[in-house]
PDB file of N, CA and C in Angstrom:
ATOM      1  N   UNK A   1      88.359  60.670-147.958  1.00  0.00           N
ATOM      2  CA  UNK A   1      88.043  59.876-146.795  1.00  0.00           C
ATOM      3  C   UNK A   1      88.788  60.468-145.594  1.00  0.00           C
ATOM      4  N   UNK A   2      88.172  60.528-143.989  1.00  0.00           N
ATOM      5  CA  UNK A   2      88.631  61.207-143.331  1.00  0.00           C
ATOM      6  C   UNK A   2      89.702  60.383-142.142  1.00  0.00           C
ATOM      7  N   UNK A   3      90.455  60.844-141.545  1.00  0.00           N
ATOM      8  CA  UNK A   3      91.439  60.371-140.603  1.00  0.00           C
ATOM      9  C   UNK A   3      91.008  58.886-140.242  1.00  0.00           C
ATOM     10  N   UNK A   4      90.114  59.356-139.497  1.00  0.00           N
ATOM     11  CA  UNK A   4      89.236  58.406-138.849  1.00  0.00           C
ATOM     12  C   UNK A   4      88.375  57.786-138.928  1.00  0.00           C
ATOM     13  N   UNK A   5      87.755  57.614-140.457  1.00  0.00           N
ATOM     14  CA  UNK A   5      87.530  56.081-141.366  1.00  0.00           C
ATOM     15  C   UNK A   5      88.765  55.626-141.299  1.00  0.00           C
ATOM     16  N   UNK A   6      90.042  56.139-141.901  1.00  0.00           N
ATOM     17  CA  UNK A   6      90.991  55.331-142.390  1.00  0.00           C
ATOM     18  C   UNK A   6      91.229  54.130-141.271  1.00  0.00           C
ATOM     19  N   UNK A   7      91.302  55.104-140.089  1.00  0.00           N
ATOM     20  CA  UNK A   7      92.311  53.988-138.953  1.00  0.00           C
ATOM     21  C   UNK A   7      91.258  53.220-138.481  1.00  0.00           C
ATOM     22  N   UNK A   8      89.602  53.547-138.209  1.00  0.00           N
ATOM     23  CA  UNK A   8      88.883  52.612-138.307  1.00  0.00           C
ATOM     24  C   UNK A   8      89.052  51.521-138.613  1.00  0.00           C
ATOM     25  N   UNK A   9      88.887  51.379-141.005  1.00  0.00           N
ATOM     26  CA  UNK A   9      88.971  50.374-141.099  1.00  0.00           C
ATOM     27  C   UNK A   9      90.481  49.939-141.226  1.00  0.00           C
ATOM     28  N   UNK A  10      91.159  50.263-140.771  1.00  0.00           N
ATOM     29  CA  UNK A  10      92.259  49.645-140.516  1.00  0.00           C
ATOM     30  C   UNK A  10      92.020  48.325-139.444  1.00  0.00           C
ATOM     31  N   UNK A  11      91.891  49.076-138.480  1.00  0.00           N
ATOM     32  CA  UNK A  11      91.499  48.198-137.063  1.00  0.00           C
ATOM     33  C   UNK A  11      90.578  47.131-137.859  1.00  0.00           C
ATOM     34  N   UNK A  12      89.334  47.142-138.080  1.00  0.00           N
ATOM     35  CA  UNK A  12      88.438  46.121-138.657  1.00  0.00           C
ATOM     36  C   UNK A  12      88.958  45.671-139.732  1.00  0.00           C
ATOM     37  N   UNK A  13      90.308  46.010-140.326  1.00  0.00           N
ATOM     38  CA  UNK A  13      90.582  45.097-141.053  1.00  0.00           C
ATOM     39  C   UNK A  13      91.503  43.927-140.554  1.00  0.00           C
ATOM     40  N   UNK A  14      91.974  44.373-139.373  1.00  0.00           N
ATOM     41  CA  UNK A  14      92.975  43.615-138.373  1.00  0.00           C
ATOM     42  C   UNK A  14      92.213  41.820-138.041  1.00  0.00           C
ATOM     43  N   UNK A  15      91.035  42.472-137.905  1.00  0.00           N
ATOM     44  CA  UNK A  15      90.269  41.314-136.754  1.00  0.00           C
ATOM     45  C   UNK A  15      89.858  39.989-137.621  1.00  0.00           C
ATOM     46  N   UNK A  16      90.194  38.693-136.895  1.00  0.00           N
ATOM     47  CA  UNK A  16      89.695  37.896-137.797  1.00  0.00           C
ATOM     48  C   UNK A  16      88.308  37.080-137.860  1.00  0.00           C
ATOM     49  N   UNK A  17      88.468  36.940-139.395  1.00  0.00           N
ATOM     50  CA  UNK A  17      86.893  36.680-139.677  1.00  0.00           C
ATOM     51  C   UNK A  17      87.035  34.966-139.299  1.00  0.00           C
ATOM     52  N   UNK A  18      86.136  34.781-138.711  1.00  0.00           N
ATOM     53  CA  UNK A  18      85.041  33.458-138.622  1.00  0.00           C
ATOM     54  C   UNK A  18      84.550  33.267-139.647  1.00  0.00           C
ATOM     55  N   UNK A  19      84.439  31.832-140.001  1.00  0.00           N
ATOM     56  CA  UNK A  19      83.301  31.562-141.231  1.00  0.00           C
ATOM     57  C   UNK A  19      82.478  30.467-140.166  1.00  0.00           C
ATOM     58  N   UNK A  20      81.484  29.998-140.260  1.00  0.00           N
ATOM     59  CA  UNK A  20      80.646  28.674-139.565  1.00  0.00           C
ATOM     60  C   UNK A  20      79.220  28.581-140.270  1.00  0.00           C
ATOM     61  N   UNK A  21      78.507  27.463-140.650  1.00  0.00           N
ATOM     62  CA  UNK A  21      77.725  27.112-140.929  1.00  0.00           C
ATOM     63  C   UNK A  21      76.232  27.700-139.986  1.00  0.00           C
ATOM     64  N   UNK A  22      75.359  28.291-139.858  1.00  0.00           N
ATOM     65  CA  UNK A  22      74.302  28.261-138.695  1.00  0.00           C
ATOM     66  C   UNK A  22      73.797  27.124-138.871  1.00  0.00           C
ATOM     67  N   UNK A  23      73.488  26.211-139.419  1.00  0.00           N
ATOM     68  CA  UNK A  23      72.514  25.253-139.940  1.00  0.00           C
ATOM     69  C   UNK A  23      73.062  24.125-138.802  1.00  0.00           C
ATOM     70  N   UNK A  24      74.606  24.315-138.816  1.00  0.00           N
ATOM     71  CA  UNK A  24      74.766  22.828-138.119  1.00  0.00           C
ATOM     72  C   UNK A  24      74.709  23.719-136.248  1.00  0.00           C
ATOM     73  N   UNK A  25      73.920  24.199-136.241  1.00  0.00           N
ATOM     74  CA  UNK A  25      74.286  25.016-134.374  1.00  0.00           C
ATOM     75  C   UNK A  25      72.722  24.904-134.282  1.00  0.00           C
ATOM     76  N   UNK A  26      71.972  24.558-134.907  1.00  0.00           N
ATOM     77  CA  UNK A  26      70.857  24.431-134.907  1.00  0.00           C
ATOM     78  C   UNK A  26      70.476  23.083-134.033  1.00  0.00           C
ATOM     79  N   UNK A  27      68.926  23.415-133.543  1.00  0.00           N
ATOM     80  CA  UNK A  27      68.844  21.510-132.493  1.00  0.00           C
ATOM     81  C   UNK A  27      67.765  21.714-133.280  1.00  0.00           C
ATOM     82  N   UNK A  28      67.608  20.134-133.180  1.00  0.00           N
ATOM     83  CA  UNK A  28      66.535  19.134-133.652  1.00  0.00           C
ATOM     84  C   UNK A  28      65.617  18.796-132.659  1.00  0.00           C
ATOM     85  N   UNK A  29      64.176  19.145-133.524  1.00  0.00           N
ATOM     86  CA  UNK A  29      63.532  18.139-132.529  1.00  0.00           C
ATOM     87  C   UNK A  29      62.372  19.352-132.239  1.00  0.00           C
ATOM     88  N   UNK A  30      61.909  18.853-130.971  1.00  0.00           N
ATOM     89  CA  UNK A  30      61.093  19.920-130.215  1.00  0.00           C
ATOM     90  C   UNK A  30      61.839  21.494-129.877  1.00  0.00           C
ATOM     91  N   UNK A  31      63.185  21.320-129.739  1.00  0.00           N
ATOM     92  CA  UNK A  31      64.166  22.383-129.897  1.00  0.00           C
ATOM     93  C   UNK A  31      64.156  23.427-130.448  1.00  0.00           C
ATOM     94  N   UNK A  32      63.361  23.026-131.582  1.00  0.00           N
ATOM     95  CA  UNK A  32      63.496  24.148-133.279  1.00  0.00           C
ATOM     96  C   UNK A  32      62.734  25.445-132.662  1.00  0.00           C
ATOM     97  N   UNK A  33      61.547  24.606-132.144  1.00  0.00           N
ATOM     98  CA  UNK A  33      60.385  26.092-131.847  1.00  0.00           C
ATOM     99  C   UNK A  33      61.158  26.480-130.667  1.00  0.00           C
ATOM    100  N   UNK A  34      61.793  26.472-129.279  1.00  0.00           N
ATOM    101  CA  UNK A  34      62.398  27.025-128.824  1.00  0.00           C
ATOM    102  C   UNK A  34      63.969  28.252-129.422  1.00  0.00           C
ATOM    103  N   UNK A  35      64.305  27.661-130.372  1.00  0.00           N
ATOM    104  CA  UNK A  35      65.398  28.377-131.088  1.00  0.00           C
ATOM    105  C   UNK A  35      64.666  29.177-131.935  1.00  0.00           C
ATOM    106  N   UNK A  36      63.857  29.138-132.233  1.00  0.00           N
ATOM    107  CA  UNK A  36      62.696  30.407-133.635  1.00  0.00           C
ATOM    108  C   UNK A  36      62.410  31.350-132.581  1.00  0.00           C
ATOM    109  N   UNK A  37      62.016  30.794-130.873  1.00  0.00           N
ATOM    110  CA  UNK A  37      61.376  32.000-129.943  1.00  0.00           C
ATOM    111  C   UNK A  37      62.701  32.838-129.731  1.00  0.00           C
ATOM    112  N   UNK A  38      63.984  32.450-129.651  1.00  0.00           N
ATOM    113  CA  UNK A  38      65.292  32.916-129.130  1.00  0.00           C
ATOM    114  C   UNK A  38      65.574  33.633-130.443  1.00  0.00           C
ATOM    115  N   UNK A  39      65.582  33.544-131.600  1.00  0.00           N
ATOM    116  CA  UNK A  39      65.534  34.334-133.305  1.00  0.00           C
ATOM    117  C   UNK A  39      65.174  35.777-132.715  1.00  0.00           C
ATOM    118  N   UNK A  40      63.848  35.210-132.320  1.00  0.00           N
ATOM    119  CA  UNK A  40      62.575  36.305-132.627  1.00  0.00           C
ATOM    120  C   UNK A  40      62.974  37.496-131.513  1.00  0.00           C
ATOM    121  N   UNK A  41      63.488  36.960-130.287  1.00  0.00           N
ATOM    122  CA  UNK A  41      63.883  37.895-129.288  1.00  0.00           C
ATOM    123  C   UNK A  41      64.979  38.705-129.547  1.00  0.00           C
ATOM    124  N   UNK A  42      65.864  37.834-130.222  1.00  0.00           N
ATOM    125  CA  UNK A  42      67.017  38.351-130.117  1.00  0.00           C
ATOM    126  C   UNK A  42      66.963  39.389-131.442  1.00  0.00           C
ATOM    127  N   UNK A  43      66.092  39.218-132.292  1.00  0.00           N
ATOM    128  CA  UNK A  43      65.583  40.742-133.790  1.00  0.00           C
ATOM    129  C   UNK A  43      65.199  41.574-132.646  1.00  0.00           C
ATOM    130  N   UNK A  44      64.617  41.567-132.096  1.00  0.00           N
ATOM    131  CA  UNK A  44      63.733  42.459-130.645  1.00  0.00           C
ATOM    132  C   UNK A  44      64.867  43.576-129.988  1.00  0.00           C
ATOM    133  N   UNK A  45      65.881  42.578-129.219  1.00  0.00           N
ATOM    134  CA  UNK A  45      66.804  43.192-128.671  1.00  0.00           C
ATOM    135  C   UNK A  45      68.195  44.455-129.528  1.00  0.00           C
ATOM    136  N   UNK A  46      68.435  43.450-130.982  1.00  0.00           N
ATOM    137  CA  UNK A  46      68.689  43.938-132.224  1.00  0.00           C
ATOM    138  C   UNK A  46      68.349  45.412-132.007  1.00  0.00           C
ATOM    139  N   UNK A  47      66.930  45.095-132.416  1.00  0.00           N
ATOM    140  CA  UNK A  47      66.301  46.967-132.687  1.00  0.00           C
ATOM    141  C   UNK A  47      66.243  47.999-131.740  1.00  0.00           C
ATOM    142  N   UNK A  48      66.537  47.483-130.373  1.00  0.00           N
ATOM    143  CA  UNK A  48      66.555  47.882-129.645  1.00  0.00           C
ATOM    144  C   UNK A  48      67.834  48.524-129.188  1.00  0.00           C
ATOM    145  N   UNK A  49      68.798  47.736-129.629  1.00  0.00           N
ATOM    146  CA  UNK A  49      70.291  48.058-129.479  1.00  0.00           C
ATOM    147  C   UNK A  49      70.589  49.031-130.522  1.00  0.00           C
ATOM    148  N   UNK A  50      70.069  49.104-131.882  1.00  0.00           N
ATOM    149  CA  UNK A  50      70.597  49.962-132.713  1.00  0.00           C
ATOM    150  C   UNK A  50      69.821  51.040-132.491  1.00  0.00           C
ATOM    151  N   UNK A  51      68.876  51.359-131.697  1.00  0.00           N
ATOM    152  CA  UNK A  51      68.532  52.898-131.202  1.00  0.00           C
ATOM    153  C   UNK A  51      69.161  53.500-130.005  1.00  0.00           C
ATOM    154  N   UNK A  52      69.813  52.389-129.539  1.00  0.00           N
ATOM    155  CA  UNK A  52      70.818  53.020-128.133  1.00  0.00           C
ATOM    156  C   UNK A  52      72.417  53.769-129.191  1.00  0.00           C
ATOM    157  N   UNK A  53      72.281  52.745-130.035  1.00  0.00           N
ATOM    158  CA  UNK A  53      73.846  53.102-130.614  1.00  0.00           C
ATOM    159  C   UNK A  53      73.691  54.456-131.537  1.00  0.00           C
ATOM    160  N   UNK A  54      72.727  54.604-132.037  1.00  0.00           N
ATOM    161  CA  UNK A  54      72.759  55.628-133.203  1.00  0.00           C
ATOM    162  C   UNK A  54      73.182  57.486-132.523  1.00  0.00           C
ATOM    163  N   UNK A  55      73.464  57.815-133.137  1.00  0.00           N
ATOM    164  CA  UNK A  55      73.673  59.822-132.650  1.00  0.00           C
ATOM    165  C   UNK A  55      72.139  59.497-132.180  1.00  0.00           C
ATOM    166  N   UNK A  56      72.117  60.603-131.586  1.00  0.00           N
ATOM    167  CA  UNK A  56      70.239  61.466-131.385  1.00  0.00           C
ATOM    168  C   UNK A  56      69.785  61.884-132.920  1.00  0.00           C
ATOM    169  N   UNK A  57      69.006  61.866-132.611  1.00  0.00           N
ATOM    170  CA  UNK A  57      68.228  62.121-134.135  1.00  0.00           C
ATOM    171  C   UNK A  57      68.506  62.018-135.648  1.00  0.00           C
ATOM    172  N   UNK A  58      69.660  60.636-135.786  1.00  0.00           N
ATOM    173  CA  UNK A  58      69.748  60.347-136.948  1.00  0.00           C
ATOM    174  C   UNK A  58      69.560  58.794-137.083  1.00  0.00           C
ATOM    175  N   UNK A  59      68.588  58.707-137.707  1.00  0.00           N
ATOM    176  CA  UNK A  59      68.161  56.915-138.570  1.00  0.00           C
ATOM    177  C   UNK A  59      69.174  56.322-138.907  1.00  0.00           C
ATOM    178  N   UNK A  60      68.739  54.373-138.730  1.00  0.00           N
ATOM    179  CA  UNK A  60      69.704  53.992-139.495  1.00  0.00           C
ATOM    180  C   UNK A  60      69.689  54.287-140.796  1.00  0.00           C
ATOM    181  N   UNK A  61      68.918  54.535-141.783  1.00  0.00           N
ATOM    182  CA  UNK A  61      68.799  54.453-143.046  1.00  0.00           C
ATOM    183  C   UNK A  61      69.826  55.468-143.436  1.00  0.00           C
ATOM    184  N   UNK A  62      69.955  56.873-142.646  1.00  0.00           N
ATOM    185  CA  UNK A  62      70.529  58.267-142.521  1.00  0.00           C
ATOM    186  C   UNK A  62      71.889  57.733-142.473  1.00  0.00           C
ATOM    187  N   UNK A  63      72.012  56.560-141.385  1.00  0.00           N
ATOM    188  CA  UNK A  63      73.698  56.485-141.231  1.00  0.00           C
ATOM    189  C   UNK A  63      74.016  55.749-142.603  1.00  0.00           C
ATOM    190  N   UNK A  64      73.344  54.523-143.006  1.00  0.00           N
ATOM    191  CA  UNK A  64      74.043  53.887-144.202  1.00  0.00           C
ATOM    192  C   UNK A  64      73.797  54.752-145.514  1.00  0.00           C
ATOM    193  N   UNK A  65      73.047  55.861-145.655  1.00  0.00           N
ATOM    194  CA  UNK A  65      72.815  56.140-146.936  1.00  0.00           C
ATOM    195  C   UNK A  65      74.835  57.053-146.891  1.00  0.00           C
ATOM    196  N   UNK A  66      75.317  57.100-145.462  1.00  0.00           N
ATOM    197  CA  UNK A  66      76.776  57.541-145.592  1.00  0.00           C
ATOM    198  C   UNK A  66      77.542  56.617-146.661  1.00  0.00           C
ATOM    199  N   UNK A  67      77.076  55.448-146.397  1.00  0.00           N
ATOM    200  CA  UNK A  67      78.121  54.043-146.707  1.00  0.00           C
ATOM    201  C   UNK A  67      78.321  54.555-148.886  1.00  0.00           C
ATOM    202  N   UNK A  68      77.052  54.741-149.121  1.00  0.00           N
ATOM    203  CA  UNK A  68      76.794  54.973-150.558  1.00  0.00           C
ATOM    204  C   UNK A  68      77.760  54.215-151.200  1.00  0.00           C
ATOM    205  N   UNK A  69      77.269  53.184-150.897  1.00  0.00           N
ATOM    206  CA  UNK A  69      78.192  52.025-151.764  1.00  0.00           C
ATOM    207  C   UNK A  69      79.449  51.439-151.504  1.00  0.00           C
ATOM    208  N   UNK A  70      79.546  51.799-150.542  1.00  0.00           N
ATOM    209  CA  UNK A  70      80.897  51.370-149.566  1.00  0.00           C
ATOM    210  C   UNK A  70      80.966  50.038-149.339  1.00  0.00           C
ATOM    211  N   UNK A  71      80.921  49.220-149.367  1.00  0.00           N
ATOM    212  CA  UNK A  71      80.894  47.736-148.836  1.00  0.00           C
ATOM    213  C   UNK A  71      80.993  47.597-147.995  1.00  0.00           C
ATOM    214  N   UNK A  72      82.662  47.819-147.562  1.00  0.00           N
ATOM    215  CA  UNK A  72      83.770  48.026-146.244  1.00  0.00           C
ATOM    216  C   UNK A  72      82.815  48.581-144.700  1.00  0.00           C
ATOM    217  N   UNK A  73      82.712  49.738-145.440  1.00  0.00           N
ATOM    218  CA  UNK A  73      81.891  51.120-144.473  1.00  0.00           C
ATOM    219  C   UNK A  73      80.687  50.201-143.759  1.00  0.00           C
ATOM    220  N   UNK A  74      79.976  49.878-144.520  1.00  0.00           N
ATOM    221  CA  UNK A  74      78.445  49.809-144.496  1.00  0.00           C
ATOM    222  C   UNK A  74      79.296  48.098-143.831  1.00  0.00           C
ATOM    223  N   UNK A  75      79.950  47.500-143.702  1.00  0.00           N
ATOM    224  CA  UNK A  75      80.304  46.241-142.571  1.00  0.00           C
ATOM    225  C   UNK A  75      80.703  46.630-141.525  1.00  0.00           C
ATOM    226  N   UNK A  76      81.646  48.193-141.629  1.00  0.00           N
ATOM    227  CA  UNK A  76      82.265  48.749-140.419  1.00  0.00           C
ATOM    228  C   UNK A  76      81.018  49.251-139.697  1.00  0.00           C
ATOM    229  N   UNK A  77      80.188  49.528-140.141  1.00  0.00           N
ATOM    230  CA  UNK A  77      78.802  49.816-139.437  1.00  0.00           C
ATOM    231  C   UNK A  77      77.735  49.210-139.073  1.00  0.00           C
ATOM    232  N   UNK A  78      77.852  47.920-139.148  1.00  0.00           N
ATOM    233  CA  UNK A  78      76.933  47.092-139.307  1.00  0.00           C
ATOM    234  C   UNK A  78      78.068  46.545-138.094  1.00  0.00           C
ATOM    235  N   UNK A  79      79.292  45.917-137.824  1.00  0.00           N
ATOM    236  CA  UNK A  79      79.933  45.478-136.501  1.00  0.00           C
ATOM    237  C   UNK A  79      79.677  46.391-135.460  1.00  0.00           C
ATOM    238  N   UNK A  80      79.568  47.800-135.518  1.00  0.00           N
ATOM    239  CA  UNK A  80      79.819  48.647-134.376  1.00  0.00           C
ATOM    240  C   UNK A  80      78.324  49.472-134.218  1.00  0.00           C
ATOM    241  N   UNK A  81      77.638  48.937-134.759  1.00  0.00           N
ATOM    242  CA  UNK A  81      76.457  49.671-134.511  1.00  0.00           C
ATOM    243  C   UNK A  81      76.213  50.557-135.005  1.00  0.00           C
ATOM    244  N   UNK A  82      76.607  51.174-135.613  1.00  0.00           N
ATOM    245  CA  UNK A  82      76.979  52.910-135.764  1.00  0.00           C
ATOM    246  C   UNK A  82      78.250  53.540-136.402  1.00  0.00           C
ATOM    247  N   UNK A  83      78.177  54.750-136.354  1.00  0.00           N
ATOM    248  CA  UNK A  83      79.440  55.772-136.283  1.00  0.00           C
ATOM    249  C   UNK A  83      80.649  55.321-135.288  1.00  0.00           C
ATOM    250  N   UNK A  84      80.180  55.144-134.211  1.00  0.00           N
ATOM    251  CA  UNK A  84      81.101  55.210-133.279  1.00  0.00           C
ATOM    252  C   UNK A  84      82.297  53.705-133.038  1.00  0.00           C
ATOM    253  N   UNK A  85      83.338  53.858-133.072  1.00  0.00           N
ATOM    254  CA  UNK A  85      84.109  52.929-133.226  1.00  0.00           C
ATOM    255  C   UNK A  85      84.436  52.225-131.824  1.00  0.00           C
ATOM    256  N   UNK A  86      83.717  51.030-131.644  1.00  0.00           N
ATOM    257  CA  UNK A  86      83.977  50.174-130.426  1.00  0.00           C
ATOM    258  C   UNK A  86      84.869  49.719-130.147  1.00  0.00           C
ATOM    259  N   UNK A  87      85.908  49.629-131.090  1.00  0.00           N
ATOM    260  CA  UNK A  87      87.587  49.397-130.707  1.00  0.00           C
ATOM    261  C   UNK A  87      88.552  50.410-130.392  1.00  0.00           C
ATOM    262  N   UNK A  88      87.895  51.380-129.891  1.00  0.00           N
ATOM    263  CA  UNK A  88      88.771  52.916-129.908  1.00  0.00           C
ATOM    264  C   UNK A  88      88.138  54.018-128.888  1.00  0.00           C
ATOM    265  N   UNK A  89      87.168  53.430-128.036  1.00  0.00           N
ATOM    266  CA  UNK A  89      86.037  54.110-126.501  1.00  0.00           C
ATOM    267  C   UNK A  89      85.346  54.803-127.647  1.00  0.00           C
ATOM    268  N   UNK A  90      84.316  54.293-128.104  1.00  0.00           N
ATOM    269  CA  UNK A  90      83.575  54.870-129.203  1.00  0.00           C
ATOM    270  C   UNK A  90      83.610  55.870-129.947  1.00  0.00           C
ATOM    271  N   UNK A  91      85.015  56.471-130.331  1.00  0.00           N
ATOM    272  CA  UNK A  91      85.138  57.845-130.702  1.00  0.00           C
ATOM    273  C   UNK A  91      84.228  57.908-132.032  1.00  0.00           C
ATOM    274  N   UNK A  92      83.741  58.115-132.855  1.00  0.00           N
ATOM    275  CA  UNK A  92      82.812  58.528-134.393  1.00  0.00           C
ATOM    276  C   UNK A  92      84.101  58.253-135.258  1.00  0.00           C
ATOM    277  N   UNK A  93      83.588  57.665-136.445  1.00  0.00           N
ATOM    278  CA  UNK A  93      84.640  57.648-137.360  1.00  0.00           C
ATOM    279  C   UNK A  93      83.865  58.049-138.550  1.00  0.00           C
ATOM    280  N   UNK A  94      82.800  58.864-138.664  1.00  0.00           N
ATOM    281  CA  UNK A  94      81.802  59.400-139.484  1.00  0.00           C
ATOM    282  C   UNK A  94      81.560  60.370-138.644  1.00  0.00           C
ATOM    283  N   UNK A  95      81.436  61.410-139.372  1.00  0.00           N
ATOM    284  CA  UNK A  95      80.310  62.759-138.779  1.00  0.00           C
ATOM    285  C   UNK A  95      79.238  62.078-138.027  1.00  0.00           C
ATOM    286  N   UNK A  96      79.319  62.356-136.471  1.00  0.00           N
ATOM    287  CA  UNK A  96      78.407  62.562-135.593  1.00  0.00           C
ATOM    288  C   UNK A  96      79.177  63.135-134.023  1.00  0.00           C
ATOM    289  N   UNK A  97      78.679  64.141-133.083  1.00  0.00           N
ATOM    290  CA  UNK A  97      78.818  64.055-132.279  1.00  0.00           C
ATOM    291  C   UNK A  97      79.413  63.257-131.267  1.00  0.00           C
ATOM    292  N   UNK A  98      79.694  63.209-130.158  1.00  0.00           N
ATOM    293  CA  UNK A  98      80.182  62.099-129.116  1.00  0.00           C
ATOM    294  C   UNK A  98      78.942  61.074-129.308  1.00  0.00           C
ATOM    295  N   UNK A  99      79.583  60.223-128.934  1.00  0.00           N
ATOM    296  CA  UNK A  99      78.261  59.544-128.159  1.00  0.00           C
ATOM    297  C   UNK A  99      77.848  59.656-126.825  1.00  0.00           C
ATOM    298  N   UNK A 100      76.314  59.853-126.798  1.00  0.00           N
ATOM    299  CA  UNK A 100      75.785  60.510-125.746  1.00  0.00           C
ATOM    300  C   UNK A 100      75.927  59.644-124.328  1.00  0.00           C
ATOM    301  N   UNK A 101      76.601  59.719-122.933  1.00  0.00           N
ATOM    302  CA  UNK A 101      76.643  58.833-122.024  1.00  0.00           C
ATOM    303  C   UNK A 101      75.346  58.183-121.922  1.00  0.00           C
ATOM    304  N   UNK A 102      74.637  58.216-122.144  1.00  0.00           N
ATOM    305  CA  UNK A 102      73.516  57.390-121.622  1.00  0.00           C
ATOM    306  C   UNK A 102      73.202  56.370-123.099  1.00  0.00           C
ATOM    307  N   UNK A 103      73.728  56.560-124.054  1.00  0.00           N
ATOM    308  CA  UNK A 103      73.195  55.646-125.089  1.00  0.00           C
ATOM    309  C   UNK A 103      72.127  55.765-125.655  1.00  0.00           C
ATOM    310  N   UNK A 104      71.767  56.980-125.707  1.00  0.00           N
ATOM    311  CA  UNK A 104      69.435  57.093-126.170  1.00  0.00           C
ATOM    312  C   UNK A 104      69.224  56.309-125.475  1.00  0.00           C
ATOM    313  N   UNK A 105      69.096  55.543-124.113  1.00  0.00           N
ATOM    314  CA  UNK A 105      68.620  54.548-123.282  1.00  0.00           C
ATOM    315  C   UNK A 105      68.170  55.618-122.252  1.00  0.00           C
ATOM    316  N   UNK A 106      68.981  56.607-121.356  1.00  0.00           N
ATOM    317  CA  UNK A 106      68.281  57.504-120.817  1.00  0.00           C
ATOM    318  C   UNK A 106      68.346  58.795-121.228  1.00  0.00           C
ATOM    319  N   UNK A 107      67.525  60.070-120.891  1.00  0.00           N
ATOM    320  CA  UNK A 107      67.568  61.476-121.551  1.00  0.00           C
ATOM    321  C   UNK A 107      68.706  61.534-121.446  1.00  0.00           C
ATOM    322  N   UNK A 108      69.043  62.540-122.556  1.00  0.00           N
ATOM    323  CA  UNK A 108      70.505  63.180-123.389  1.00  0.00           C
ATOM    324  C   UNK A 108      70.845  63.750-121.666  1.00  0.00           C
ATOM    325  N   UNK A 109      69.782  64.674-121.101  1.00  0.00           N
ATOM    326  CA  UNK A 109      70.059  65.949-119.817  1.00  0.00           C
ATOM    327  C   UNK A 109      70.091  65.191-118.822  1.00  0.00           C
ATOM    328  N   UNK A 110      70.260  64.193-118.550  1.00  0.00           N
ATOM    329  CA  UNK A 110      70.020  63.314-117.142  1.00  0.00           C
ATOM    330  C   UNK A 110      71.424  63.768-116.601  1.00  0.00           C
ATOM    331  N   UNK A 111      71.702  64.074-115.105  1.00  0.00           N
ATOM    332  CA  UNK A 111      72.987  64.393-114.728  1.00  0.00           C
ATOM    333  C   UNK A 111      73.002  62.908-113.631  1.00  0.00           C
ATOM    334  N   UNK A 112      74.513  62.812-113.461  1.00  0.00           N
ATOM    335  CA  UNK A 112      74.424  61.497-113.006  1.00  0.00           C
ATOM    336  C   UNK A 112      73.389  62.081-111.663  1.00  0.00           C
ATOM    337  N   UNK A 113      73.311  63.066-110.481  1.00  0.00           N
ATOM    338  CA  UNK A 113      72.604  63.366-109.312  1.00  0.00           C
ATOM    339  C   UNK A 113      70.981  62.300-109.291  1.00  0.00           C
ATOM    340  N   UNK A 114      70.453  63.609-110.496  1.00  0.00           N
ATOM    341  CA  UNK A 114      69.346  63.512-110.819  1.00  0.00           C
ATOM    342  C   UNK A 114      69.277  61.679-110.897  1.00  0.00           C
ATOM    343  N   UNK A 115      70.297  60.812-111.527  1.00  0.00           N
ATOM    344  CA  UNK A 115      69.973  59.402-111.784  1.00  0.00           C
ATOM    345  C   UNK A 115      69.727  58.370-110.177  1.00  0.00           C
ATOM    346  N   UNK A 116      70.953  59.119-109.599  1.00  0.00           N
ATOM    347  CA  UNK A 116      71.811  58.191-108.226  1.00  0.00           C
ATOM    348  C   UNK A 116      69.686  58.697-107.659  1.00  0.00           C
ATOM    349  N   UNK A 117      69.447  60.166-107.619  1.00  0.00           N
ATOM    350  CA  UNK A 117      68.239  60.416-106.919  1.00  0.00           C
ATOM    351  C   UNK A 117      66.878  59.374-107.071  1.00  0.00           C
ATOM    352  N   UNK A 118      67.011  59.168-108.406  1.00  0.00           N
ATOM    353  CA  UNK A 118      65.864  58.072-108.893  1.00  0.00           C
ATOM    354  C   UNK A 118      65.932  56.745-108.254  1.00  0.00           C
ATOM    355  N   UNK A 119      67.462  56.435-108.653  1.00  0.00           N
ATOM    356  CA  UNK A 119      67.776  54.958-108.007  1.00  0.00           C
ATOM    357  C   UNK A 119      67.258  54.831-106.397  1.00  0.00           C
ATOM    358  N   UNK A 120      67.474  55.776-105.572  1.00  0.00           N
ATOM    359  CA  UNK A 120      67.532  56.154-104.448  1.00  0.00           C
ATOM    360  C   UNK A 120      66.272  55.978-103.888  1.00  0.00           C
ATOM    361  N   UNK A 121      65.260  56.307-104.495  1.00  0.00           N
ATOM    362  CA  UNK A 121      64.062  56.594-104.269  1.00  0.00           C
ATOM    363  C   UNK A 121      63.098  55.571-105.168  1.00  0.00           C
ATOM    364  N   UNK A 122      63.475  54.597-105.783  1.00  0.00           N
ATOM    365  CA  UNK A 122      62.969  53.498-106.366  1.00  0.00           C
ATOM    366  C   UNK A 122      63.900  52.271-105.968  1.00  0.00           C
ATOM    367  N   UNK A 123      64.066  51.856-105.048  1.00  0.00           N
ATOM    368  CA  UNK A 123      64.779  50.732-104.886  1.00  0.00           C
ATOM    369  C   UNK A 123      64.278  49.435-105.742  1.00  0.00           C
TER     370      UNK A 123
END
């Protein structure tokens, strides 16, 4: 195991766990179908977030088949999105690259110019 799993889950082993029921955060009533539409968005945003977090061109399936039975791992990755450790300016605590400034949200080559130029010209 490398440096930086270790101190990873160190850190995530620091933090404390919550336990809570969902059932009782739930509303009654006409409520329900409003809280199923807020579910449904928030799986949406989910999938959306774990393609900003991942390296470039590696799947989630790619990152957990790392975990291979890890328990620990495969929770340390499942809190942080990814490789990259959110308690530490995202350094990787698994083989991958930096993480890319833009997040897979904009091209890998975008220089900030080229961005400020867009903004500039699309108010």
């Amino acid at each position: 195991m490398s440096e930086a799993v270790k101190v990873a889950r160190e850190r995530f082993r620091s933090l404390a766990q919550v336990e809570f029921d969902p059932r009782e955060l739930l509303p009654a009533g006409e409520d329900v179908r409003c809280a199923a539409a807020l579910v449904e968005a928030a799986d949406v945003a989910d999938e959306i977030f774990w393609r900003q977090a991942l390296p470039p061109g590696q799947s989630r399936a790619e990152l957990f088949a790392l975990a291979d039975g890890d328990d620990e791992l495969r929770e340390l990755l499942l809190f942080n999105y990814g490789p990259y450790d959110r308690l530490d300016n995202n350094r990787p605590f698994l083989p991958a690259g930096p993480k890319p400034p833009g997040a897979n949200f904009y091209p890998p080559d975008l220089t900030d110019a080229e961005f400020a130029r867009f903004v500039s010209e699309h108010p």
